[in-house]
N, C-alpha and C. Protein backbone atom coordinates (compact mmCIF):
# COMPACT_ATOMS: atom_id res chain seq x y z
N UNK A 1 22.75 -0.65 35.47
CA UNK A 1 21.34 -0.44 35.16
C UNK A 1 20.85 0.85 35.78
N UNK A 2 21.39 1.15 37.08
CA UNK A 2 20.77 2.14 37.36
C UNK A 2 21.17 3.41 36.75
N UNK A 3 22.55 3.34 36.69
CA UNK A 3 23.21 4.63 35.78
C UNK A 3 22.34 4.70 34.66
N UNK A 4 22.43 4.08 34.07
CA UNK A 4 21.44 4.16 32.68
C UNK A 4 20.14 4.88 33.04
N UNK A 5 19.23 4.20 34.11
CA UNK A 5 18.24 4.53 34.44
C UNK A 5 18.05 6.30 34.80
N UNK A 6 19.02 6.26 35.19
CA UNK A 6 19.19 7.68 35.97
C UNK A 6 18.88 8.61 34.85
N UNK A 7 19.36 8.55 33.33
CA UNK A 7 19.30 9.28 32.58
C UNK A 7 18.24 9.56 32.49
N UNK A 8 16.91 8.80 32.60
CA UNK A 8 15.76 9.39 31.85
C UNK A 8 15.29 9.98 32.69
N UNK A 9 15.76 10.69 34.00
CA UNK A 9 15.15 11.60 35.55
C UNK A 9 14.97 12.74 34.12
N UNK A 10 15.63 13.54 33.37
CA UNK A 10 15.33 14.92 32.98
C UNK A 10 14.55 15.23 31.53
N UNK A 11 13.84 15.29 31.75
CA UNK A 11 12.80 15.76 30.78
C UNK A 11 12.19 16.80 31.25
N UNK A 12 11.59 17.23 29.76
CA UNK A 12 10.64 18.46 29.72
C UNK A 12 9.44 17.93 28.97
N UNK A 13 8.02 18.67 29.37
CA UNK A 13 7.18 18.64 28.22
C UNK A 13 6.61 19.95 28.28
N UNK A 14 5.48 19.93 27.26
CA UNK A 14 5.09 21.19 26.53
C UNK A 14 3.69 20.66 26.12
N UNK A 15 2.35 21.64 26.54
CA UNK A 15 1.09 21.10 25.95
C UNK A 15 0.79 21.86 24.92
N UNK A 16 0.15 21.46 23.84
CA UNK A 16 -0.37 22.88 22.88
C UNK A 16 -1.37 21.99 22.42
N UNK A 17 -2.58 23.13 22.63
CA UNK A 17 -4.28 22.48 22.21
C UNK A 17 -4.20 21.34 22.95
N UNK A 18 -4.05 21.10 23.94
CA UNK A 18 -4.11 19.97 24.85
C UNK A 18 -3.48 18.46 24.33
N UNK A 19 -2.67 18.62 23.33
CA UNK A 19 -2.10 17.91 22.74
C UNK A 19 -0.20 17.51 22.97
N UNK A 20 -0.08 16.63 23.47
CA UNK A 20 1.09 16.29 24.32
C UNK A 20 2.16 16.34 22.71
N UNK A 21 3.18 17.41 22.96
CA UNK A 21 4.02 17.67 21.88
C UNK A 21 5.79 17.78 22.34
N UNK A 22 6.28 17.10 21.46
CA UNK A 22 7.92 16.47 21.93
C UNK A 22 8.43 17.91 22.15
N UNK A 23 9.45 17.81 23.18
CA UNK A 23 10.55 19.12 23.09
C UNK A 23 11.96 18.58 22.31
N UNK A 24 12.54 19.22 21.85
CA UNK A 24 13.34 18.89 21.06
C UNK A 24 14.63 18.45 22.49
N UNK A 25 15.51 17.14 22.50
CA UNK A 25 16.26 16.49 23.46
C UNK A 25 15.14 16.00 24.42
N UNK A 26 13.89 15.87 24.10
CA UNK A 26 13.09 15.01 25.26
C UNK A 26 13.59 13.67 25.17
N UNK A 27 14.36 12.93 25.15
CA UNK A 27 14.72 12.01 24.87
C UNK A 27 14.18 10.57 25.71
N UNK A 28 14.28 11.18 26.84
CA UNK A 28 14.16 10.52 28.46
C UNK A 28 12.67 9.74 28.47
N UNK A 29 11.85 11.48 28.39
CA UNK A 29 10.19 11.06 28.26
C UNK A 29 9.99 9.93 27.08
N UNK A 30 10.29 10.48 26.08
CA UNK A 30 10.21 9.57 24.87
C UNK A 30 10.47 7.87 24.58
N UNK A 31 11.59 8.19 25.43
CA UNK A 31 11.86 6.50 26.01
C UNK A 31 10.70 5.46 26.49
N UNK A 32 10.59 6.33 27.59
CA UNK A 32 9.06 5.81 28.46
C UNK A 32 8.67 5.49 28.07
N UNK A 33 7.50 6.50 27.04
CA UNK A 33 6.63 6.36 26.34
C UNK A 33 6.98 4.82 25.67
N UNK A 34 8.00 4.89 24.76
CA UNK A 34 7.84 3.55 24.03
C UNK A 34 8.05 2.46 24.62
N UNK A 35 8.93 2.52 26.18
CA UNK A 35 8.53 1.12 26.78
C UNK A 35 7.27 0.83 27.70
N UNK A 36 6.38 1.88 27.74
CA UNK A 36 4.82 1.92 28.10
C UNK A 36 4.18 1.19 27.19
N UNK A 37 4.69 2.02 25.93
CA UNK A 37 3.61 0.81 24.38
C UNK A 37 4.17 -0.63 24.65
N UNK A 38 5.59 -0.94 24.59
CA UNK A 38 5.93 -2.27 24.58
C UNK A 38 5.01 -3.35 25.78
N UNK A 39 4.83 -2.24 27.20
CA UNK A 39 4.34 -2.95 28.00
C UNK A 39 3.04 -3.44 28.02
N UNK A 40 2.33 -2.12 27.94
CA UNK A 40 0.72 -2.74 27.39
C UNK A 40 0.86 -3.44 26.34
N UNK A 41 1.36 -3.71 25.07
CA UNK A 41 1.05 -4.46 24.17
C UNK A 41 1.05 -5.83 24.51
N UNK A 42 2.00 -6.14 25.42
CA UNK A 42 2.42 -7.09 25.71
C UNK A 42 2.57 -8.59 24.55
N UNK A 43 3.16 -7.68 23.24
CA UNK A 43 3.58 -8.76 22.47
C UNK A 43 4.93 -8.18 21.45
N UNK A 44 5.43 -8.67 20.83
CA UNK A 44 6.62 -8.14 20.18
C UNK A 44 6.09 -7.38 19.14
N UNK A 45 6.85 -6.14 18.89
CA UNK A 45 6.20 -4.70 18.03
C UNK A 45 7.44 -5.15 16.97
N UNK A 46 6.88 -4.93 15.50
CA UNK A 46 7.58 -4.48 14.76
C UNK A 46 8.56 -2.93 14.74
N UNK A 47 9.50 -2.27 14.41
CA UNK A 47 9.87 -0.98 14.20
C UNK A 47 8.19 -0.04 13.11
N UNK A 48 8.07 -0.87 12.03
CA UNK A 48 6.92 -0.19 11.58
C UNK A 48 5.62 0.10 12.62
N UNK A 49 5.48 -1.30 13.69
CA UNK A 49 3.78 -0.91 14.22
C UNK A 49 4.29 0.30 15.07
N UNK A 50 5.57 0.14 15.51
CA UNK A 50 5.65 0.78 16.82
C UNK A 50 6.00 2.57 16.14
N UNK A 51 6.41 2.78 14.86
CA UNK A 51 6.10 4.14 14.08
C UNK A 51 4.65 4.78 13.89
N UNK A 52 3.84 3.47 13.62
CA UNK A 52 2.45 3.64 13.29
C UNK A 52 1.74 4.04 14.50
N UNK A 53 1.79 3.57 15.56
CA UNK A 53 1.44 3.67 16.82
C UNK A 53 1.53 5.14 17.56
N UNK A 54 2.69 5.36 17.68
CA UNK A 54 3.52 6.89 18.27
C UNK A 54 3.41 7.57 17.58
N UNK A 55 3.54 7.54 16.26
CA UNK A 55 3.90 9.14 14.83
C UNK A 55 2.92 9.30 14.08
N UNK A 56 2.14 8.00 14.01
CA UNK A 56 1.12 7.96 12.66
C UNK A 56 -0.51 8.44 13.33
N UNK A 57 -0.62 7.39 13.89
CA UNK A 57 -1.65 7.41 14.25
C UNK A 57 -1.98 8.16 15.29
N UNK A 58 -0.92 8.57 16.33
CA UNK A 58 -0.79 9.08 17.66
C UNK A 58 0.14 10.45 17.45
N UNK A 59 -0.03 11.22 18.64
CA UNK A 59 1.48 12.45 18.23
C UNK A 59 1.94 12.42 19.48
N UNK A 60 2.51 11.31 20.11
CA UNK A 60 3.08 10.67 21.34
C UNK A 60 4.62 11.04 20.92
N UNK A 61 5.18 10.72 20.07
CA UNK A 61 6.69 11.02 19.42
C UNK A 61 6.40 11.43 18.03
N UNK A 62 7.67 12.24 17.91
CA UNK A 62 8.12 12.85 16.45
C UNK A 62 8.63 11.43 15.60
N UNK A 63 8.25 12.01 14.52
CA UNK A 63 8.45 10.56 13.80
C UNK A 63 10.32 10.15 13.06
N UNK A 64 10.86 11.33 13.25
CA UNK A 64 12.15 11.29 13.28
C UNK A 64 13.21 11.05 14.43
N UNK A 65 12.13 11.04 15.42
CA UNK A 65 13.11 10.77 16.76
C UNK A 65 12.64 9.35 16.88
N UNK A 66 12.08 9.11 16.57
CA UNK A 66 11.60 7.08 17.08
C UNK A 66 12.58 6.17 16.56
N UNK A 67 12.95 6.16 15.66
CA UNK A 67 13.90 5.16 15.07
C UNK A 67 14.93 5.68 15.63
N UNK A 68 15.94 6.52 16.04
CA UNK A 68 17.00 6.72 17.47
C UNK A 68 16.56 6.13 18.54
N UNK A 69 15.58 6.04 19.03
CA UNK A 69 14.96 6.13 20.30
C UNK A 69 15.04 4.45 20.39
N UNK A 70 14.61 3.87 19.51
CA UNK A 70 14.38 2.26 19.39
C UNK A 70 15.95 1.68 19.61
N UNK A 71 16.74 2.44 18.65
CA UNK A 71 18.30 1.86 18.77
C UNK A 71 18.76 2.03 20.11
N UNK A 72 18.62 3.57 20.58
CA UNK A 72 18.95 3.70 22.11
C UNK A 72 18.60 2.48 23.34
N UNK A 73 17.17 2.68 23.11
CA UNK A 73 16.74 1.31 23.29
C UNK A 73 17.51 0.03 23.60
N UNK A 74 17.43 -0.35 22.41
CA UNK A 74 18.18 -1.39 22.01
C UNK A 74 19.86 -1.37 22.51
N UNK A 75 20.76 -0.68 22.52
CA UNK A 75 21.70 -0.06 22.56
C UNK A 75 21.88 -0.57 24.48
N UNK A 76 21.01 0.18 24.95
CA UNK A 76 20.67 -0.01 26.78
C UNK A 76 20.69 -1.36 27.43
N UNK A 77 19.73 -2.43 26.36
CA UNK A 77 18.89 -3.63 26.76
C UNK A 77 17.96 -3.45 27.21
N UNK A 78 16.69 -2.15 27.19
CA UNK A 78 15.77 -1.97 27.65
C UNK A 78 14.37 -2.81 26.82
N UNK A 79 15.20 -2.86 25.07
CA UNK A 79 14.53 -4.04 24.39
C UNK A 79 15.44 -5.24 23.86
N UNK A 80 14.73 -5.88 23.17
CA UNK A 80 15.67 -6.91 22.31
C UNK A 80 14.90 -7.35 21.84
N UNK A 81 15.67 -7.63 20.25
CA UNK A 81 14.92 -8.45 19.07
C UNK A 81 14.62 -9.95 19.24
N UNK A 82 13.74 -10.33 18.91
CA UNK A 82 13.29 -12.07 18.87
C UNK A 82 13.40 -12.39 17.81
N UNK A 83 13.25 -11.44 16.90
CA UNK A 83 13.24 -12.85 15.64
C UNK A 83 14.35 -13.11 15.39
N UNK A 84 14.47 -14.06 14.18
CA UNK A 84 15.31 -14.61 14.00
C UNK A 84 15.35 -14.96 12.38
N UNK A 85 14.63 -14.00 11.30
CA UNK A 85 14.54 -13.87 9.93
C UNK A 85 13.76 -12.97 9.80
N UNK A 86 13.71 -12.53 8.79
CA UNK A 86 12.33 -11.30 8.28
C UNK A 86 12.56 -10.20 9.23
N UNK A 87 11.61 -9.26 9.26
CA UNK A 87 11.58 -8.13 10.20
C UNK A 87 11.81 -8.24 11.45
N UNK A 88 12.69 -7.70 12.05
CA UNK A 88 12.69 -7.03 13.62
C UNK A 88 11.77 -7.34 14.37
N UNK A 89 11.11 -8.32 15.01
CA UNK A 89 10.30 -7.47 15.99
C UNK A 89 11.39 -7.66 17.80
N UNK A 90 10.35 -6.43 17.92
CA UNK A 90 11.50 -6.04 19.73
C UNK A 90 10.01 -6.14 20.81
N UNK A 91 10.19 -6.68 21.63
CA UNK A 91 10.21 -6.79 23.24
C UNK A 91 11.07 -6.47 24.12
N UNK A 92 9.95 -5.75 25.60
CA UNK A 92 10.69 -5.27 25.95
C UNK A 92 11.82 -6.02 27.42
N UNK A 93 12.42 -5.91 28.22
CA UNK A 93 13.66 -7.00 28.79
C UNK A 93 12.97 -6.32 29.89
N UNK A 94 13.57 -7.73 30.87
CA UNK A 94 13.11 -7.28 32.44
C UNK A 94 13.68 -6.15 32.85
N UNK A 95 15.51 -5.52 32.57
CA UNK A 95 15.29 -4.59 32.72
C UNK A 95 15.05 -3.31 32.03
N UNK A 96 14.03 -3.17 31.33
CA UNK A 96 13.08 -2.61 30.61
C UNK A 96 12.21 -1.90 31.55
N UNK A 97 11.70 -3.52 32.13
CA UNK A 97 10.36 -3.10 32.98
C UNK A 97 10.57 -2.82 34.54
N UNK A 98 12.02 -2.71 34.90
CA UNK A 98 12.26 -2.05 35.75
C UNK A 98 12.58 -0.91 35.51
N UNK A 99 13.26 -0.21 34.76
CA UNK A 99 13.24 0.74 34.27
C UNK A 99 11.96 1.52 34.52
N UNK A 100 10.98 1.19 33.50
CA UNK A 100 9.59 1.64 33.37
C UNK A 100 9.36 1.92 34.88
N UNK A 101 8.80 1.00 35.56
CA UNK A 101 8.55 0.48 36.63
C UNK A 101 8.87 1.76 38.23
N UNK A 102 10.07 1.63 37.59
CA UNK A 102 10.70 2.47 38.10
C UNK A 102 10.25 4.76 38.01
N UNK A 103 10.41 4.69 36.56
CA UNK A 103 9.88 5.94 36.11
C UNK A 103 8.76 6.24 35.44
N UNK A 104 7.64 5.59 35.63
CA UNK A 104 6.88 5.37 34.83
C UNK A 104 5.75 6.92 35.02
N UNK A 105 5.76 6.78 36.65
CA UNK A 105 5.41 8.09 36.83
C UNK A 105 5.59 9.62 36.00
N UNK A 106 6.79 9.46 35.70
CA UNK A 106 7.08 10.65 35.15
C UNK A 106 6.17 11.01 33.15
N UNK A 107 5.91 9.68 32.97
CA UNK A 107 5.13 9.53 31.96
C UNK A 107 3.56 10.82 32.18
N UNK A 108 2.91 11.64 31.61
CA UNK A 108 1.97 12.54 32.04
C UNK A 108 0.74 11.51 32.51
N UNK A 109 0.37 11.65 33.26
CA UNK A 109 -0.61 11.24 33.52
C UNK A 109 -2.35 10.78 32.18
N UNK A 110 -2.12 12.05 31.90
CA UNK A 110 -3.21 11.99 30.68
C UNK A 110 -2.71 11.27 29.55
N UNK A 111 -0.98 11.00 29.41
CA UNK A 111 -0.72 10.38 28.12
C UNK A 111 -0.59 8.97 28.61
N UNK A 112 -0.48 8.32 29.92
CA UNK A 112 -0.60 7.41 29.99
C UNK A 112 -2.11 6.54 30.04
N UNK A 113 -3.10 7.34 30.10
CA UNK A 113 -4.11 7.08 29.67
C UNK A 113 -4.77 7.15 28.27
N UNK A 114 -4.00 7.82 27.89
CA UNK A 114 -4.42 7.85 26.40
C UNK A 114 -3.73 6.84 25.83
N UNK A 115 -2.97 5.96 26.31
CA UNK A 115 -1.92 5.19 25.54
C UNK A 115 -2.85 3.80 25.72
N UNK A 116 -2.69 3.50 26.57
CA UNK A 116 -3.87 2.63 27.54
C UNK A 116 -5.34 2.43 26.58
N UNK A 117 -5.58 3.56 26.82
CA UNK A 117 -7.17 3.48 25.99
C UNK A 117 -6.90 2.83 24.61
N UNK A 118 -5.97 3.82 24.18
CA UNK A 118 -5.12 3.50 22.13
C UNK A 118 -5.33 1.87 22.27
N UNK A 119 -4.40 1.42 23.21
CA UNK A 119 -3.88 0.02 23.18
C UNK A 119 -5.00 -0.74 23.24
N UNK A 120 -6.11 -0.74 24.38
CA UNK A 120 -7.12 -1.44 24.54
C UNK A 120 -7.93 -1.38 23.31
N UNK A 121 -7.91 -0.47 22.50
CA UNK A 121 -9.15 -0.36 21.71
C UNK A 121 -8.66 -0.79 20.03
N UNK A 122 -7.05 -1.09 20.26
CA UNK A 122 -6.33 -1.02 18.94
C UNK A 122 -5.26 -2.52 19.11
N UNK A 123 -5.33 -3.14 20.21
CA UNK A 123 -4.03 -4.14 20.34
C UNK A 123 -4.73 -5.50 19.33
N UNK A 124 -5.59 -5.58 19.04
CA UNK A 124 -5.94 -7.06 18.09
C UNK A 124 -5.49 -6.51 16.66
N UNK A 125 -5.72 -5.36 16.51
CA UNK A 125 -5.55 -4.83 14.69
C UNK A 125 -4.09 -4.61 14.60
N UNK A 126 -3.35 -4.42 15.30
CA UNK A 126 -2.17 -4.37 15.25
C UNK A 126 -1.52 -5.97 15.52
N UNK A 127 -1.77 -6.51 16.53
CA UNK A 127 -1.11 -7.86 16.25
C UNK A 127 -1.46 -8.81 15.03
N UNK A 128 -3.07 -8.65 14.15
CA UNK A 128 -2.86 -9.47 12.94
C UNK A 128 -2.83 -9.17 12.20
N UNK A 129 -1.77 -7.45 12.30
CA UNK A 129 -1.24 -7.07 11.05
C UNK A 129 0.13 -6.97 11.21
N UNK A 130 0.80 -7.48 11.89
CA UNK A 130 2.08 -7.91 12.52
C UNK A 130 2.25 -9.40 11.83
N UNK A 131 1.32 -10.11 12.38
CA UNK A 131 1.16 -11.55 11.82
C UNK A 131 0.70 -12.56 10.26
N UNK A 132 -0.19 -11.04 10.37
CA UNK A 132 -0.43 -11.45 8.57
C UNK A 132 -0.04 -10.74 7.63
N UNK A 133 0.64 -11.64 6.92
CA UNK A 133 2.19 -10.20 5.99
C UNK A 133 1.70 -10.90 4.26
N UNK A 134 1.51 -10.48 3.42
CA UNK A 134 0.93 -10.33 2.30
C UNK A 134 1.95 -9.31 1.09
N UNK A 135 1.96 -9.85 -0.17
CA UNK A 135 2.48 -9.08 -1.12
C UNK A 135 2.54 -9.78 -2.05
N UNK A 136 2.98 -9.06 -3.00
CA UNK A 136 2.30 -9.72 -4.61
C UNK A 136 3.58 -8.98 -5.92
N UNK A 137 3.63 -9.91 -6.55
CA UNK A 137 4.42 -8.86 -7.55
C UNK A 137 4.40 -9.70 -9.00
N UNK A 138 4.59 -9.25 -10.23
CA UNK A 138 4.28 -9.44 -11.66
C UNK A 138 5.36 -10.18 -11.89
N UNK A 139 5.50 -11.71 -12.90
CA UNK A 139 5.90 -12.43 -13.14
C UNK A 139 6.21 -12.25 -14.50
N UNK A 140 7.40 -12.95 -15.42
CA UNK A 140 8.13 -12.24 -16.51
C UNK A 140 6.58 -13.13 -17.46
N UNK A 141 6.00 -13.84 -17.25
CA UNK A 141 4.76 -14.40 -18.50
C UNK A 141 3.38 -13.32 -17.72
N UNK A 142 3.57 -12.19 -17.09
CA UNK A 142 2.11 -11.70 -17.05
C UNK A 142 1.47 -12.05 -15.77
N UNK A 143 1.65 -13.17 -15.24
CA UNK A 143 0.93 -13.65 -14.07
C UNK A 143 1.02 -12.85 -13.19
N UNK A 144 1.36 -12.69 -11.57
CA UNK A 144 1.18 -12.45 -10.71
C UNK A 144 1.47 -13.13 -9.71
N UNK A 145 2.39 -13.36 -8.91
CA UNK A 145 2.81 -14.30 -7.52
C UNK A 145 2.09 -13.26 -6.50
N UNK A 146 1.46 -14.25 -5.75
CA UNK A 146 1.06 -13.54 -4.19
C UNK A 146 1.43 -14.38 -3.07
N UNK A 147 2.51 -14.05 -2.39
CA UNK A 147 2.66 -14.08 -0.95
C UNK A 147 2.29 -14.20 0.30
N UNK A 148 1.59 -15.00 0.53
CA UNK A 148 0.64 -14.82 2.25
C UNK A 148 1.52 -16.04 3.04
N UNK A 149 1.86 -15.20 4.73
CA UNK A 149 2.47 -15.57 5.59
C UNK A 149 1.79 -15.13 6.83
N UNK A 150 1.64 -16.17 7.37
CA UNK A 150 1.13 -16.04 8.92
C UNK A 150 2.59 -16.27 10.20
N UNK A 151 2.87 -15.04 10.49
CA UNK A 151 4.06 -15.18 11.08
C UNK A 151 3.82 -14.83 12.84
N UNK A 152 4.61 -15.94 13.48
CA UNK A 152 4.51 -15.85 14.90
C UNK A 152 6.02 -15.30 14.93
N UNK A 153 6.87 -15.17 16.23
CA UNK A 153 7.47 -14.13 16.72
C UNK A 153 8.90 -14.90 16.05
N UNK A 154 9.03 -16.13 16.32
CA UNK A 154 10.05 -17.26 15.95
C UNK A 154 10.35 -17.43 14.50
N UNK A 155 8.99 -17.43 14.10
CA UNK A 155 9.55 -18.18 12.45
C UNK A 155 7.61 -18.25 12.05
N UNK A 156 7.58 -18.34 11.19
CA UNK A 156 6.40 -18.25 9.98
C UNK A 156 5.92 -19.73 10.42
N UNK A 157 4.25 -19.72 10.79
CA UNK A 157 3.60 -20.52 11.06
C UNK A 157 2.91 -21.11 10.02
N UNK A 158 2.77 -20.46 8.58
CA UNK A 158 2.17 -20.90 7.39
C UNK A 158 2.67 -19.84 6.38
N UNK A 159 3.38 -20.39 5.27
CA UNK A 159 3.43 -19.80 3.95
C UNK A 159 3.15 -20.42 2.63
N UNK A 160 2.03 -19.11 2.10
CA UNK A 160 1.37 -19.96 0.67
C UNK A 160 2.19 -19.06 -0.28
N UNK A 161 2.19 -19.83 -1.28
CA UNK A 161 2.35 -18.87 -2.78
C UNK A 161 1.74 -19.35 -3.60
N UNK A 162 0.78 -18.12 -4.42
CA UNK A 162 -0.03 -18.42 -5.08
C UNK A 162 0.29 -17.94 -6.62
N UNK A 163 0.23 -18.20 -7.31
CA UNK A 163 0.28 -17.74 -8.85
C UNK A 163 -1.11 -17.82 -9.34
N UNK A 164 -1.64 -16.17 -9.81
CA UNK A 164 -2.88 -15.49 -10.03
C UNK A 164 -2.64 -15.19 -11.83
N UNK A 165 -3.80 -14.94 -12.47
CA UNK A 165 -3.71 -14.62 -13.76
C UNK A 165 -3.20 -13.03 -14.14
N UNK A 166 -3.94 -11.99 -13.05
CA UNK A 166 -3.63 -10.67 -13.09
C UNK A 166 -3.97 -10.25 -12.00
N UNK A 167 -2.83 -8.77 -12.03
CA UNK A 167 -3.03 -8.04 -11.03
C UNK A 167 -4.37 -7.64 -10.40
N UNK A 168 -5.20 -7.63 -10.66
CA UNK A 168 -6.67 -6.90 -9.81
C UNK A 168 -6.91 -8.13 -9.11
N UNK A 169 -6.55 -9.93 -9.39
CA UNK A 169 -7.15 -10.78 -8.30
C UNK A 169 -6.06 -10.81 -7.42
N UNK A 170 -4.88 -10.65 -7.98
CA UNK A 170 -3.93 -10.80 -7.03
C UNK A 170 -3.78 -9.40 -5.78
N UNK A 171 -4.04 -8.43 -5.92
CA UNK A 171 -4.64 -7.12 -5.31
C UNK A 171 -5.96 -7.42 -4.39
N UNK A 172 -7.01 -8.19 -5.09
CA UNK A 172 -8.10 -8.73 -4.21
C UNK A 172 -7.53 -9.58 -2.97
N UNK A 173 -7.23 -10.40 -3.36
CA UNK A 173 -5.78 -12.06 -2.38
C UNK A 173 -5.16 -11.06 -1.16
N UNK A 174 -4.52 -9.88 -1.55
CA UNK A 174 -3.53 -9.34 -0.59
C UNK A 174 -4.39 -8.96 0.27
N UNK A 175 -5.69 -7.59 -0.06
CA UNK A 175 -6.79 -7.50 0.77
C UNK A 175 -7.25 -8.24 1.11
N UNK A 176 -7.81 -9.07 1.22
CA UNK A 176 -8.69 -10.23 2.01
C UNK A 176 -7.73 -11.15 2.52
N UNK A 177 -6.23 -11.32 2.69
CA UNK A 177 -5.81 -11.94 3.38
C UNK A 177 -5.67 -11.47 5.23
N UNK A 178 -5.76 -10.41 5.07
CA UNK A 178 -5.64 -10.19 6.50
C UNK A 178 -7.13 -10.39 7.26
N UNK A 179 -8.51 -10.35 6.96
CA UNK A 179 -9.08 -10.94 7.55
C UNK A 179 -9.71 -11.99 7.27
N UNK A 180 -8.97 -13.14 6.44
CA UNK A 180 -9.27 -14.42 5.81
C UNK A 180 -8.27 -15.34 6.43
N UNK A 181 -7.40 -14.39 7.00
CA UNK A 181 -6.15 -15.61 7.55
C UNK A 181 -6.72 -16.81 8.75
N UNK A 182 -7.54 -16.24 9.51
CA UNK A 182 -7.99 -17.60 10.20
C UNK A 182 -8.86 -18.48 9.73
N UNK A 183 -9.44 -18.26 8.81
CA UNK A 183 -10.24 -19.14 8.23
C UNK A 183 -9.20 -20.17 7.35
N UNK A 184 -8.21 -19.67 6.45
CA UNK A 184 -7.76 -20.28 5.68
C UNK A 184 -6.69 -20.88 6.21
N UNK A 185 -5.95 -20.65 7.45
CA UNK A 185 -5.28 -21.65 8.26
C UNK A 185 -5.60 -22.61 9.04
N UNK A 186 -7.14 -22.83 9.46
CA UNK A 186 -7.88 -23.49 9.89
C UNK A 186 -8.18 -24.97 9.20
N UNK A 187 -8.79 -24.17 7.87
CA UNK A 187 -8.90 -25.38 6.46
C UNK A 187 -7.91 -26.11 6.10
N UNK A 188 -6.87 -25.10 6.17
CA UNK A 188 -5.03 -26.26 5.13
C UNK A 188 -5.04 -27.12 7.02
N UNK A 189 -4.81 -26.85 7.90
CA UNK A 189 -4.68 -27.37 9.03
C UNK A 189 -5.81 -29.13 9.28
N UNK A 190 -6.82 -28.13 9.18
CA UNK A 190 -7.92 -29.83 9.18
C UNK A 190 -8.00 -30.44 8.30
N UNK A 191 -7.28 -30.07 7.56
CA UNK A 191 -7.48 -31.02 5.78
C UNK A 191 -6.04 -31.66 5.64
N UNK A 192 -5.06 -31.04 6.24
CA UNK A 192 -3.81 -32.01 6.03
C UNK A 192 -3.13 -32.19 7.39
N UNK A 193 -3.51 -31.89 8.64
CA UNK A 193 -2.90 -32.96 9.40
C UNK A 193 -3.90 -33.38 10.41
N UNK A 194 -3.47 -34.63 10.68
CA UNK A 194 -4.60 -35.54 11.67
C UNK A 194 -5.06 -35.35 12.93
């Protein structure tokens, strides 16, 4: 563990417009960074949230170095996958958070606050869009199947399928499932078990 650890001592960074920007082999920093997100989140990240998070929404990592970075990751035991069907999601391992723990310092100061803030102000929209997974696709008579799954980390806590007349309600269904999902797991719940 510690050998491993040792690797991420060498990094570089680089500011431009006050904007924290990868050096090409930052590898080390980059690490951090994503077991910083894993830590504040403190729930299992998909590979997509955790792209959306760093590349998309953020310019914390290059969006071509994250998916290496996750396997490396992974690769170390600094994460590991939970599920156990459907998408990936990864958490991060105790020694993860010794790791971190360990180098966390070396993380910039200002990006660990900016990560922090991200997280506090962004960790509910990201977990029930992790959890509420939605899709729809055209049936050989015209109809429309739509898909809604409320998925916890283990296995799917509720799955409907619905058969719609056409695409524009079934398009409506997908939108409004993500902030309809507690209501409508609430209802099938008090209406069919005791």
């Amino acid at each position: 563990m510690r050998a491993a650890a040792d690797k991420l001592i060498k990094f570089y960074i680089k500011r431009k417009n006050g904007v924290l920007m990868q050096v090409k082999g930052d590898s080390s920093l980059n690490k951090l960074i994503i077991l910083f997100v894993f830590d504040k989140m403190e729930v299992p990240l998909s590979e997509n949230t955790i792209l959306d998070m760093c590349c998309s929404s953020n310019n914390w990592l290059a969006y071509m170095d994250c998916q290496p970075i996750l396997r490396q990751l992974l690769d170390c035991g600094w994460i590991y996958n939970i599920s156990s069907s459907g998408e990936p999601l990864y958490t991060i391992t105790p020694d993860g958070r010794i790791c971190l723990a360990n180098f966390f310092i070396k993380i910039p100061a200002s990006t660990r606050e900016e990560i922090s803030l991200f997280i506090k102000n962004n960790r509910a929209k990201y977990r029930r869009k992790q959890e509420c997974v939605a899709d729809y696709f055209m049936n050989k008579d015209g109809t429309y199947t739509v898909y809604l799954k409320i998925i916890e980390p283990v296995q799917p806590v509720l799955e409907l399928k619905l058969v719609v007349p056409n695409r524009q309600i079934a398009k409506d269904v997908y939108k409004k499932w993500g902030e309809k999902t507690a209501d409508v797991y609430r209802n099938v719940y008090e209406n069919l078990v005791d």
